[in-house]
Protein backbone atom coordinates (compact mmCIF):
# COMPACT_ATOMS: atom_id res chain seq x y z
CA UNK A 1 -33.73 16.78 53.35
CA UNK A 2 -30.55 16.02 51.26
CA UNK A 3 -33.07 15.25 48.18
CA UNK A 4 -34.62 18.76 48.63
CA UNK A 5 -31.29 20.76 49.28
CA UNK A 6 -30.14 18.85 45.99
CA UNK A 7 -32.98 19.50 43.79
CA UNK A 8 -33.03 23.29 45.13
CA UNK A 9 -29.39 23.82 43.78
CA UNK A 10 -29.91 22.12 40.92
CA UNK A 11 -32.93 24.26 40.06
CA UNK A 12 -30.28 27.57 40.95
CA UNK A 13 -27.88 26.51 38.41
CA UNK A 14 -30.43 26.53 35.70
CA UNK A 15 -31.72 29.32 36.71
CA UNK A 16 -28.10 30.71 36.86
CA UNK A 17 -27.71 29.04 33.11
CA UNK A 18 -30.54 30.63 31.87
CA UNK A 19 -29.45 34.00 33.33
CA UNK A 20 -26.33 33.88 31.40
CA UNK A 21 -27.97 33.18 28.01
CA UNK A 22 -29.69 36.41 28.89
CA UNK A 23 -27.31 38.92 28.28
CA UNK A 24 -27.22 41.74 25.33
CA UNK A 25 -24.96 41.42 22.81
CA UNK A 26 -23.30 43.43 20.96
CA UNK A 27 -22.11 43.36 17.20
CA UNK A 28 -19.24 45.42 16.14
CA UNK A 29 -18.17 46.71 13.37
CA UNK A 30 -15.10 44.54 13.79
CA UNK A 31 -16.91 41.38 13.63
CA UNK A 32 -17.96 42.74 10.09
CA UNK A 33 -14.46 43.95 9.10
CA UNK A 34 -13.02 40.47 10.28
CA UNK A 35 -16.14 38.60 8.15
CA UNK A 36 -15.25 40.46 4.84
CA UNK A 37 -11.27 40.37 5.32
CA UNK A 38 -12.58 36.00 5.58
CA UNK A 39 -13.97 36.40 2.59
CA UNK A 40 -11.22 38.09 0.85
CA UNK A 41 -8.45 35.10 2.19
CA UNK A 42 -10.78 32.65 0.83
CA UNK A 43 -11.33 34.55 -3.08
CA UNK A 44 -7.69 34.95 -3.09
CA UNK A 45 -7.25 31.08 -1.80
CA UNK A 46 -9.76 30.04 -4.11
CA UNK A 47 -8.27 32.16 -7.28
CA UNK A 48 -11.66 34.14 -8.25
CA UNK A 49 -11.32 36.65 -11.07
CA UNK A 50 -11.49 40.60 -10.44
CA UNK A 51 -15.40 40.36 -12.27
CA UNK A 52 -16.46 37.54 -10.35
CA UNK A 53 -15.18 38.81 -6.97
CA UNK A 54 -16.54 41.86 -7.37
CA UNK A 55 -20.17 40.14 -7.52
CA UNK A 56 -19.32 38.11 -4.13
CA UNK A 57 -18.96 41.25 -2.42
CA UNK A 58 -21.95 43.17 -3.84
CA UNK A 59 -24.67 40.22 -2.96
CA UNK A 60 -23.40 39.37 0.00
CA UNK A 61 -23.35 43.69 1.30
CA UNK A 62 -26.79 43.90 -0.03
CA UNK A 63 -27.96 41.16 2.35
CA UNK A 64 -26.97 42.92 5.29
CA UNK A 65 -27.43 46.43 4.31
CA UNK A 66 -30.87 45.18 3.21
CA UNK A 67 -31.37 43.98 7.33
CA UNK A 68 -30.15 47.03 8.56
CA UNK A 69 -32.19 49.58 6.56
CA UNK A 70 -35.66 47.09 7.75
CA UNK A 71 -34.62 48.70 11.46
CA UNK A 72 -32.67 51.48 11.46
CA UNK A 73 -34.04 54.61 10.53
CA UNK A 74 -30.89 56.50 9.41
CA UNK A 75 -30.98 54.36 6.17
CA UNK A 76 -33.56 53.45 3.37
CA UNK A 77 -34.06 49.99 1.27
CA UNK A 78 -32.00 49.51 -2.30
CA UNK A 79 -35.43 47.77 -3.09
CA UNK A 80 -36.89 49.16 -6.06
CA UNK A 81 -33.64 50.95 -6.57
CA UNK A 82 -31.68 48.02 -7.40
CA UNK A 83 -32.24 46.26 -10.65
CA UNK A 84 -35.37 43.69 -10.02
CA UNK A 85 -34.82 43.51 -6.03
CA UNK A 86 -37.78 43.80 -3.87
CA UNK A 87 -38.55 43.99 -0.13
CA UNK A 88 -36.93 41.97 1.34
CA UNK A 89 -39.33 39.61 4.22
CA UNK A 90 -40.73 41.43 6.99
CA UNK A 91 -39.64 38.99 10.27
CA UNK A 92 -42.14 36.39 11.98
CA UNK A 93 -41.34 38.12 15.35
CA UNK A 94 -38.90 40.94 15.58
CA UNK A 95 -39.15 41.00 19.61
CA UNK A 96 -35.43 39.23 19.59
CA UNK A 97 -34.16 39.75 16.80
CA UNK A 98 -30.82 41.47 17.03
CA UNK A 99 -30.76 43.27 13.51
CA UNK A 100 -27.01 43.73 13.35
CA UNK A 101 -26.70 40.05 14.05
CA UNK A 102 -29.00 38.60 11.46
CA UNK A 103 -27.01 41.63 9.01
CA UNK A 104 -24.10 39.60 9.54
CA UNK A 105 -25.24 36.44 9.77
CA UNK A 106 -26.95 37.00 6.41
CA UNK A 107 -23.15 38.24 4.74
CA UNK A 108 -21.83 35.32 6.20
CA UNK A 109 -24.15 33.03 4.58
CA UNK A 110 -24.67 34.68 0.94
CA UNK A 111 -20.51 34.82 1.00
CA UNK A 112 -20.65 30.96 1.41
CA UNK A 113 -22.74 30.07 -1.36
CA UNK A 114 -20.64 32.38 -3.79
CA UNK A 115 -17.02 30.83 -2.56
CA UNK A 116 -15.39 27.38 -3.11
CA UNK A 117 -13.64 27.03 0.13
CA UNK A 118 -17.18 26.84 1.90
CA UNK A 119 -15.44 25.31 4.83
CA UNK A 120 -13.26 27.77 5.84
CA UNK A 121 -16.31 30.52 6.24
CA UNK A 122 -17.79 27.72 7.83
CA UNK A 123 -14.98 27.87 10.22
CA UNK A 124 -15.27 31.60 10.70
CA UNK A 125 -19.04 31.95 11.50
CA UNK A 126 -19.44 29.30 13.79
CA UNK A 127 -16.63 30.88 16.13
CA UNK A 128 -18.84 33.71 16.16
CA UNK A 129 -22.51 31.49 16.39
CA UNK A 130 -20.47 29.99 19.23
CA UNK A 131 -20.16 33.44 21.31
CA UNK A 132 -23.35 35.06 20.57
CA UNK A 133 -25.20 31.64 21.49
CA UNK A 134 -23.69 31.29 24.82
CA UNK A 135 -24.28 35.36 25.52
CA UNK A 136 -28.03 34.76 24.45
CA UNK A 137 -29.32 31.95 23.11
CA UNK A 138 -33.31 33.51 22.37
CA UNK A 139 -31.49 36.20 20.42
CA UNK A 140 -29.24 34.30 18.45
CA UNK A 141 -31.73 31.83 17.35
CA UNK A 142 -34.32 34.44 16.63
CA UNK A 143 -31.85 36.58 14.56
CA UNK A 144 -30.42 33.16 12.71
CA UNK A 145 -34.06 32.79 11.31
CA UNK A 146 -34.22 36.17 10.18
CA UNK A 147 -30.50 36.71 8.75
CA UNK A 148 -31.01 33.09 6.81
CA UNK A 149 -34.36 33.88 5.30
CA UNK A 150 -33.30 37.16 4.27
CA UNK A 151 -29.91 35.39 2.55
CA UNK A 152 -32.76 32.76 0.85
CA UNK A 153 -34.66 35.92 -0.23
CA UNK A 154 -31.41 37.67 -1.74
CA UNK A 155 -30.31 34.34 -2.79
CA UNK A 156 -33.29 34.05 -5.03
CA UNK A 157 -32.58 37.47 -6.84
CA UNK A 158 -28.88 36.99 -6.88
CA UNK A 159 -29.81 33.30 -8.80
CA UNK A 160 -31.09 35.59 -11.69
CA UNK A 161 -28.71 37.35 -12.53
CA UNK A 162 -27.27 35.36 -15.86
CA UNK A 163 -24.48 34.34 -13.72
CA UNK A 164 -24.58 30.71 -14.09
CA UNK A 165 -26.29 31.19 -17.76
CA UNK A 166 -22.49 32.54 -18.88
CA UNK A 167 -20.67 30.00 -17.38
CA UNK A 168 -21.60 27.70 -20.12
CA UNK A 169 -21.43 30.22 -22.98
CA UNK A 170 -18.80 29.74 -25.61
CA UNK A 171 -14.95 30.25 -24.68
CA UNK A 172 -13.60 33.77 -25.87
CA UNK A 173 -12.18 33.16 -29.89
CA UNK A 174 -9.01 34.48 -30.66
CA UNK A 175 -8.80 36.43 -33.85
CA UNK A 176 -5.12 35.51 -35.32
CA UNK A 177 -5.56 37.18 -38.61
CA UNK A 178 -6.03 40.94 -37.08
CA UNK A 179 -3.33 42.34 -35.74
CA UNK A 180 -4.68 44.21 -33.19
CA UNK A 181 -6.90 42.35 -31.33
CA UNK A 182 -5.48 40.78 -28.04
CA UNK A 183 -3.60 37.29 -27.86
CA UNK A 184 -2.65 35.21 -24.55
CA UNK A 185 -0.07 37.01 -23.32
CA UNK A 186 2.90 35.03 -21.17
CA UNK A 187 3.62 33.00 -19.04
CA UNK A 188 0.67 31.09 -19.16
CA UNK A 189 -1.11 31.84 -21.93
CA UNK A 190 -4.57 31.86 -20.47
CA UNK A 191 -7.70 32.24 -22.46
CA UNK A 192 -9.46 35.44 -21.93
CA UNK A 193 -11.56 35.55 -18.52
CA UNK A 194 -15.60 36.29 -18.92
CA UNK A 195 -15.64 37.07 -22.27
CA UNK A 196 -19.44 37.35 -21.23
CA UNK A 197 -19.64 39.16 -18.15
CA UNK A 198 -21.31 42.55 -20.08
CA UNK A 199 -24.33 39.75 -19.60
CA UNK A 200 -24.22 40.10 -15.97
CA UNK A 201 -27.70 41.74 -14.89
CA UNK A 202 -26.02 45.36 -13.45
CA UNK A 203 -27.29 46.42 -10.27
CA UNK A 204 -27.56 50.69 -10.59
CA UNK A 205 -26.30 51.00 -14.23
CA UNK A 206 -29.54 50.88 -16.71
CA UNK A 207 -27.09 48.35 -18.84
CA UNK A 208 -23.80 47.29 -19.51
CA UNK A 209 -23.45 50.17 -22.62
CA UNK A 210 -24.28 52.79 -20.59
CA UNK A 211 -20.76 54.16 -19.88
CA UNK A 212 -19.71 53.23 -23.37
CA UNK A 213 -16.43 54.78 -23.79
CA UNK A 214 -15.11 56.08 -26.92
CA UNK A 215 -13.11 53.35 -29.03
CA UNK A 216 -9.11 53.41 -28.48
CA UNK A 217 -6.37 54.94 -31.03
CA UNK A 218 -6.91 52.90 -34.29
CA UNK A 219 -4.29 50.03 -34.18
CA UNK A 220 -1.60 51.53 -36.26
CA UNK A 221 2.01 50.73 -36.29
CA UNK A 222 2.83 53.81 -38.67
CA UNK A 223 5.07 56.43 -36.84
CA UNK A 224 2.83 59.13 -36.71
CA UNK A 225 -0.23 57.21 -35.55
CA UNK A 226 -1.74 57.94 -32.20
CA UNK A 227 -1.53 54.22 -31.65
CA UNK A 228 2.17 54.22 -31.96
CA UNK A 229 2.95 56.87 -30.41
CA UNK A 230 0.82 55.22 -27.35
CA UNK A 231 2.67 52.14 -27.39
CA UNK A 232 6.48 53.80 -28.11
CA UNK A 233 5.21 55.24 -24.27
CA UNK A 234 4.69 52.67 -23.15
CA UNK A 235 7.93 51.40 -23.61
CA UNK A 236 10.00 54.25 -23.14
CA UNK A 237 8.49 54.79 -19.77
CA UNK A 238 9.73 51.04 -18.54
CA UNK A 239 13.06 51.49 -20.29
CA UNK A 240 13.47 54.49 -18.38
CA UNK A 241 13.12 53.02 -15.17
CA UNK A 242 16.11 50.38 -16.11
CA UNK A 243 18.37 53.13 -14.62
CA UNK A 244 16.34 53.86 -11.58
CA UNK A 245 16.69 50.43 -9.94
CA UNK A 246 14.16 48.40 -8.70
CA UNK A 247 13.57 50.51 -5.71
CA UNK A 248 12.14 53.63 -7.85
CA UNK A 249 8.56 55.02 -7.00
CA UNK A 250 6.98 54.36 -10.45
CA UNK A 251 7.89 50.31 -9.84
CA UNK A 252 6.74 51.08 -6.54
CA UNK A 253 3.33 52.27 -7.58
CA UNK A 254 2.96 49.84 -10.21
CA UNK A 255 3.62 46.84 -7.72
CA UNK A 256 1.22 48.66 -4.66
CA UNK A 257 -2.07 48.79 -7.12
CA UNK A 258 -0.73 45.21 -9.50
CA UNK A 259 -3.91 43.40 -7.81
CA UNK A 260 -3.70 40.47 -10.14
CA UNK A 261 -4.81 37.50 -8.76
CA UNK A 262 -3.47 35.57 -11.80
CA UNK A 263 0.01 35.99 -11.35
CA UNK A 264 2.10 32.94 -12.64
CA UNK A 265 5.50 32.42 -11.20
CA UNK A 266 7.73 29.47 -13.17
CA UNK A 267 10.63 27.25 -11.18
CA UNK A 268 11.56 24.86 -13.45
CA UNK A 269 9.18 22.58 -14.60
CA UNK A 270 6.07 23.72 -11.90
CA UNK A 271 4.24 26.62 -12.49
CA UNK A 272 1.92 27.60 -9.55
CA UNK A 273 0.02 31.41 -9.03
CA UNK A 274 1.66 33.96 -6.34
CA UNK A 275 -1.65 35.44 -4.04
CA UNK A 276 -2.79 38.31 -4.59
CA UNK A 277 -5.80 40.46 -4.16
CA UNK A 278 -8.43 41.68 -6.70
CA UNK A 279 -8.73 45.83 -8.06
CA UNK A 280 -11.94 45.62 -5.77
CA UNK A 281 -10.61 43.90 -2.95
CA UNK A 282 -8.23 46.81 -2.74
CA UNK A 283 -11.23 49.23 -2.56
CA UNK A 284 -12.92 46.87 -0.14
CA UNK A 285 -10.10 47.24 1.99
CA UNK A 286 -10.52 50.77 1.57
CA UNK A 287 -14.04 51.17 2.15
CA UNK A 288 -13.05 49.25 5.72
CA UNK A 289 -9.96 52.36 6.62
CA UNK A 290 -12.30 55.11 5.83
CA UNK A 291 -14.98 53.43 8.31
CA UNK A 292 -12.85 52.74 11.15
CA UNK A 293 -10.69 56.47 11.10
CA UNK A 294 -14.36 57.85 11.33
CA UNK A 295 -15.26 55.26 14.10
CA UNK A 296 -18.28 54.11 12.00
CA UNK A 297 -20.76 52.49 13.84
CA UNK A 298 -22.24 49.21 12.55
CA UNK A 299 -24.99 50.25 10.25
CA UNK A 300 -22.95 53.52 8.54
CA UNK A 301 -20.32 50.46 8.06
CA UNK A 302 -22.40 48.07 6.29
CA UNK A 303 -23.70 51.14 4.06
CA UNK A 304 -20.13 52.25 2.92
CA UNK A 305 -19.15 48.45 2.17
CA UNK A 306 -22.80 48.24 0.16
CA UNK A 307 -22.37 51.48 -2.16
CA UNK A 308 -19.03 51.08 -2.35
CA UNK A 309 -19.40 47.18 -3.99
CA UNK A 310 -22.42 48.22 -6.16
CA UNK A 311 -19.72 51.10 -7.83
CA UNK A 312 -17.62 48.22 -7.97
CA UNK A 313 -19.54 45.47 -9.70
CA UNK A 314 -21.34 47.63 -12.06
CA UNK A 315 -18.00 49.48 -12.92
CA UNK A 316 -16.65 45.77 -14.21
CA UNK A 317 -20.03 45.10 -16.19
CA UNK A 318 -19.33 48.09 -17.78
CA UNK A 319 -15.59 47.82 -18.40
CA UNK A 320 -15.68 43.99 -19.20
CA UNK A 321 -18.39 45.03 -21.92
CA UNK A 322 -15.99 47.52 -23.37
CA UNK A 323 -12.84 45.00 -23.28
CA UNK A 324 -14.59 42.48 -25.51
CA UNK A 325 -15.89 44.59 -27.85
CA UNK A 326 -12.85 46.59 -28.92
CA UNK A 327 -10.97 43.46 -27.82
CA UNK A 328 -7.30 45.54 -28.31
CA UNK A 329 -3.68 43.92 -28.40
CA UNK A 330 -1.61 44.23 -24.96
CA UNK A 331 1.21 46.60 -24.92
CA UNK A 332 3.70 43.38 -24.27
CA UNK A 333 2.19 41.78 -27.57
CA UNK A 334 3.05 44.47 -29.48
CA UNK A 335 6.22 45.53 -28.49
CA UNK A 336 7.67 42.07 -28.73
CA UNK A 337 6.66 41.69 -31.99
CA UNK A 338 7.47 45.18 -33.34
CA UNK A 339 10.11 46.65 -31.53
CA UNK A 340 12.53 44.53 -28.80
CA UNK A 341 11.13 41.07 -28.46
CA UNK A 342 13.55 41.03 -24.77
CA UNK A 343 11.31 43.91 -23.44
CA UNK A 344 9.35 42.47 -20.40
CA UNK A 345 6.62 44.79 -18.74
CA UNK A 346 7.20 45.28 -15.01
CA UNK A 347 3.74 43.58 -14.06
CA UNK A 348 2.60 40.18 -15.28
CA UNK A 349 -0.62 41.27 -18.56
CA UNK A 350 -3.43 40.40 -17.17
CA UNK A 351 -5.77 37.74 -19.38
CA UNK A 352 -8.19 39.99 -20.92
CA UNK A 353 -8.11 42.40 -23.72
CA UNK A 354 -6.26 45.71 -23.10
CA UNK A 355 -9.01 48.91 -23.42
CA UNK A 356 -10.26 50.00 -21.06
CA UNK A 357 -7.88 49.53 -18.23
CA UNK A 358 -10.09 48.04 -15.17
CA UNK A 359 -8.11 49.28 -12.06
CA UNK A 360 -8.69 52.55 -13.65
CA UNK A 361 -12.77 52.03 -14.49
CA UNK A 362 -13.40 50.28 -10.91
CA UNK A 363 -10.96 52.87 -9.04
CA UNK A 364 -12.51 56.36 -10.71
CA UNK A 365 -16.21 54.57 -9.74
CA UNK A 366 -14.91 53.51 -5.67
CA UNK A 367 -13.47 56.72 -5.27
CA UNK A 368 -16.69 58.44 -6.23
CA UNK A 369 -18.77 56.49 -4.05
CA UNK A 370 -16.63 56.58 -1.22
CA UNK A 371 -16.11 60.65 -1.27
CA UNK A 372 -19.91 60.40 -1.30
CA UNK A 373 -19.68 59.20 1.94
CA UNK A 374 -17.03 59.97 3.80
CA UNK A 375 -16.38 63.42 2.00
CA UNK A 376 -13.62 64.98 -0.36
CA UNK A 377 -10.11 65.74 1.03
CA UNK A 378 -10.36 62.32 3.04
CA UNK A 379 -6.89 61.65 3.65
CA UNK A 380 -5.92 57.92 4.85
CA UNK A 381 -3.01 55.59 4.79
CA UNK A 382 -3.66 52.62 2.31
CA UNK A 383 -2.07 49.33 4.15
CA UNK A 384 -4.04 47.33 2.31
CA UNK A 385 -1.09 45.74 0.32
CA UNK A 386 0.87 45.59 3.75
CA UNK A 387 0.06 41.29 4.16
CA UNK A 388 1.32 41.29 0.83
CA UNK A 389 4.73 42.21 1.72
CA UNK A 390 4.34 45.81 0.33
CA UNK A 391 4.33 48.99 2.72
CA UNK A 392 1.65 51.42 3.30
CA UNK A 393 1.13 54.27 0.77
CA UNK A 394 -0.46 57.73 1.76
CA UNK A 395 -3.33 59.88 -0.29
CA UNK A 396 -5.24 62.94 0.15
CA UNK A 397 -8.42 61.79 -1.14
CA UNK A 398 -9.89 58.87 -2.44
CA UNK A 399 -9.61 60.56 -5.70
CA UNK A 400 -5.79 61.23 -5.56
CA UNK A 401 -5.88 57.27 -4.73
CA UNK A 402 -7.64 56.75 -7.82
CA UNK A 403 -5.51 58.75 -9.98
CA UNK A 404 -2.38 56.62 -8.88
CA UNK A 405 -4.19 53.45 -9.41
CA UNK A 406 -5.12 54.25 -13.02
CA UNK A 407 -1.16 55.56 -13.78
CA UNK A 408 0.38 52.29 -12.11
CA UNK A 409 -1.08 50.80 -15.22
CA UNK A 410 1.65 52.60 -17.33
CA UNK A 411 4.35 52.22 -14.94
CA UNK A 412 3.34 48.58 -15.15
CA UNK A 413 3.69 48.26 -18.64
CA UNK A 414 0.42 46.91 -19.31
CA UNK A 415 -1.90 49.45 -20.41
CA UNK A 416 -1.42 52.39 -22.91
CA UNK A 417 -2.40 55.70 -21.78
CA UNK A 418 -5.90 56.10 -24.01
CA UNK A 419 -7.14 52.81 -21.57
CA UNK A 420 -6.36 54.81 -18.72
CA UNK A 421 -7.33 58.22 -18.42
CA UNK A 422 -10.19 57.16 -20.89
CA UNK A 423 -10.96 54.59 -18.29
CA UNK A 424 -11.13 56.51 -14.89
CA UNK A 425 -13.70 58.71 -16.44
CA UNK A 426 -15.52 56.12 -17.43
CA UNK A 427 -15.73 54.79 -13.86
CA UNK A 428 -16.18 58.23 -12.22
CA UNK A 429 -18.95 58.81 -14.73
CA UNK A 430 -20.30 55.80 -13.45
CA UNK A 431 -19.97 56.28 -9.89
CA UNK A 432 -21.09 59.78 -9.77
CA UNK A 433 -24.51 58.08 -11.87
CA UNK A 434 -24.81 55.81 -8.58
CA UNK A 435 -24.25 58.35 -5.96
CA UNK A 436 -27.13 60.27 -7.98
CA UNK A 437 -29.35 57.72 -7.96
CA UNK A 438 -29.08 55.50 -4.97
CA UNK A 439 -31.35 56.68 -2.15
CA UNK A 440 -29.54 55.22 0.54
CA UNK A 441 -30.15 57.68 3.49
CA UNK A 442 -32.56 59.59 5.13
CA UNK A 443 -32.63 63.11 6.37
């Protein structure tokens, strides 16, 4: 009698187990913000360049917008659209599958192949595997299948993109003999990052000359040349700031938007980098206020993050393309050799050749895409910066964002006006060319 009384609870418990692995779940936008915000600690961890960070976030958004267009009927495919992507795997069985879940799953996994720190995402998505396993086990498993084949699929297309074919291409050359053409600027002298990144197969863009901009002032150090008169700007504008303090809006500006990931700080004999976030990044983090102030549900979220990181990526193709081709000398290059070798520009030069300026190119192309979807006159409180020990700034629109992004390149002291306003209509050129031609939604 014992026996059967035993076995009888025994078989209630499993039955009681099995009832719990039942339940529905639910995937939030959260979990997505909190996956993305993972992957931005780990670029910034791992040091990835603004170009190269900017393709992270466009492969891995594709995955899971790619997932969530397959169910939800708001939202159409990028195949076809996208440059040599194709439907992506109709699923074995979709009775389980949880298509918000596999979304995710499938940004969680393309994000891992693309980062260093592979452990540390490793960390992140098996909290979440954890949860969603012990809520319902049928689900989970069924929508790990799907979200991992789908990665494999994008994984395949992402594999031919000429990424790994330019990381063995010759370093960039510096050209001594010409005076204009950039030189490693200090502290640390670096050589100039992805010299061949206009190589990078674009995703919207029909090629990396599309958005060709018209070529900067002709280096000229006579007093009436444009070129001069560009660089005397330059410095007037950080000598005027002397006065002002260090607490004076245009520093203020200048060090809210720096987004320099390869800022070099010397103590003594040790050099090491300060962390900071990339010009896309910042838009990322953007792309993730706008969606929670309109209480974006899952899907709309994964669609701003996705349009918003194509505008992104293809605006670097096409600025990095630009950059090595008229491949002009910094502002702090020139003014230490030609007029006050003490002046010091308020932000650290970036590595790369001056014209154009990519905050502005990659700002003027996110704010386009991101008025696209959340509509002009959007105003929001930027506190993207705010883990970085700078405080929240304010806009009106994600174009009035823009516009102070591409002028905190002045106040910085590392870009001369041409590269700027030049620059953000190159990127909104750009941006409005995606918003034209992306077919993202339906109705």
């Amino acid at each position: 009698m014992k026996k059967r009384i035993s076995l009888i609870a025994a078989l209630v418990l499993v039955l009681a187990s099995c009832q719990k692995k039942q339940e529905p779940v639910e995937v939030s936008p959260e979990e997505l913000h909190a996956s993305v915000d993972k992957v931005i600690e780990i670029m910034i961890h791992d040091i990835f360049s603004p170009p190269v960070a900017s393709r992270i976030f466009a492969y891995s958004n594709i995955a899971a917008y790619e997932i969530i267009a397959k169910k939800n009927e708001k939202y159409k495919s990028l195949a076809g659209q996208v440059t040599d992507l194709k439907s992506i795997p109709e699923p074995k069985n979709s009775e389980n599958i949880n298509y918000e879940m596999a979304a995710l799953i499938a940004h969680m996994d393309i994000s891992k192949r693309l980062i260093f720190s592979e452990e540390r995402m490793e960390s992140f998505r098996d909290s979440l595997y954890t949860i969603w396993m012990d809520k319902n086990e049928t689900v989970f498993n069924a929508s790990k299948e799907y979200g991992l084949e789908v990665a494999d699929f994008v994984g395949d297309w992402m594999n031919k993109d000429n990424y790994k074919e330019t990381r063995t291409m010759p370093k960039f050359s510096v050209d001594s003999d010409d005076p204009s053409r950039w030189q490693p600027t200090p502290p640390a002298y670096m050589n100039g990052i992805e010299p061949h990144w206009d190589k990078i197969r674009p995703f919207a863009i029909d090629s990396a000359q599309q958005f060709k901009p018209i070529p900067p002032p002709e280096f000229s150090m006579e007093e009436d040349s444009d070129f001069y008169k560009e660089v005397m700007e330059v410095y007037e504008v950080r000598k005027s700031m002397v006065g002002k303090g260090d607490k004076s809006e245009e520093i203020a500006i200048a060090q809210f938007w720096d987004c320099n990931p390869y800022v070099s700080v010397t103590r003594g004999h040790l050099m090491f980098a300060t962390k900071k976030i990339t010009p896309g990044a910042h838009w990322i983090g953007i792309a993730k206020i706008a969606s929670r102030k309109t209480n974006a549900d899952f899907a709309k979220t994964v669609y701003a993050y996705t349009k918003t990181s194509i505008a992104i990526a293809d605006a670097f193709i096409s600025c990095w393309d630009e950059k090595y081709r008229s491949n002009l000398i910094r502002p702090e290059t020139v003014i230490n050799e030609y007029i006050d070798d003490s002046w010091e520009p308020v932000l650290q030069t970036p590595p790369f050749p001056e014209y154009t300026s990519g905050h502005s190119v990659v700002s003027g192309a996110a704010a386009i895409a991101l008025t696209d979807i959340f509509g002009d006159n959007f105003a929001f409180d930027d506190d993207t910066e705010v883990a970085y020990g700078l405080p929240v700034r304010s806009f009106t629109s994600f174009n009035h964002a823009s516009d102070e992004a591409a002028l905190s390149r002045m106040y910085g002291g590392i870009h001369y006006r041409a590269a700027i306003e030049v620059g953000i209509k190159q990127g909104r050129d750009l941006g409005k060319f995606i918003v034209d031609k992306l077919d993202m939604t339906k109705g």
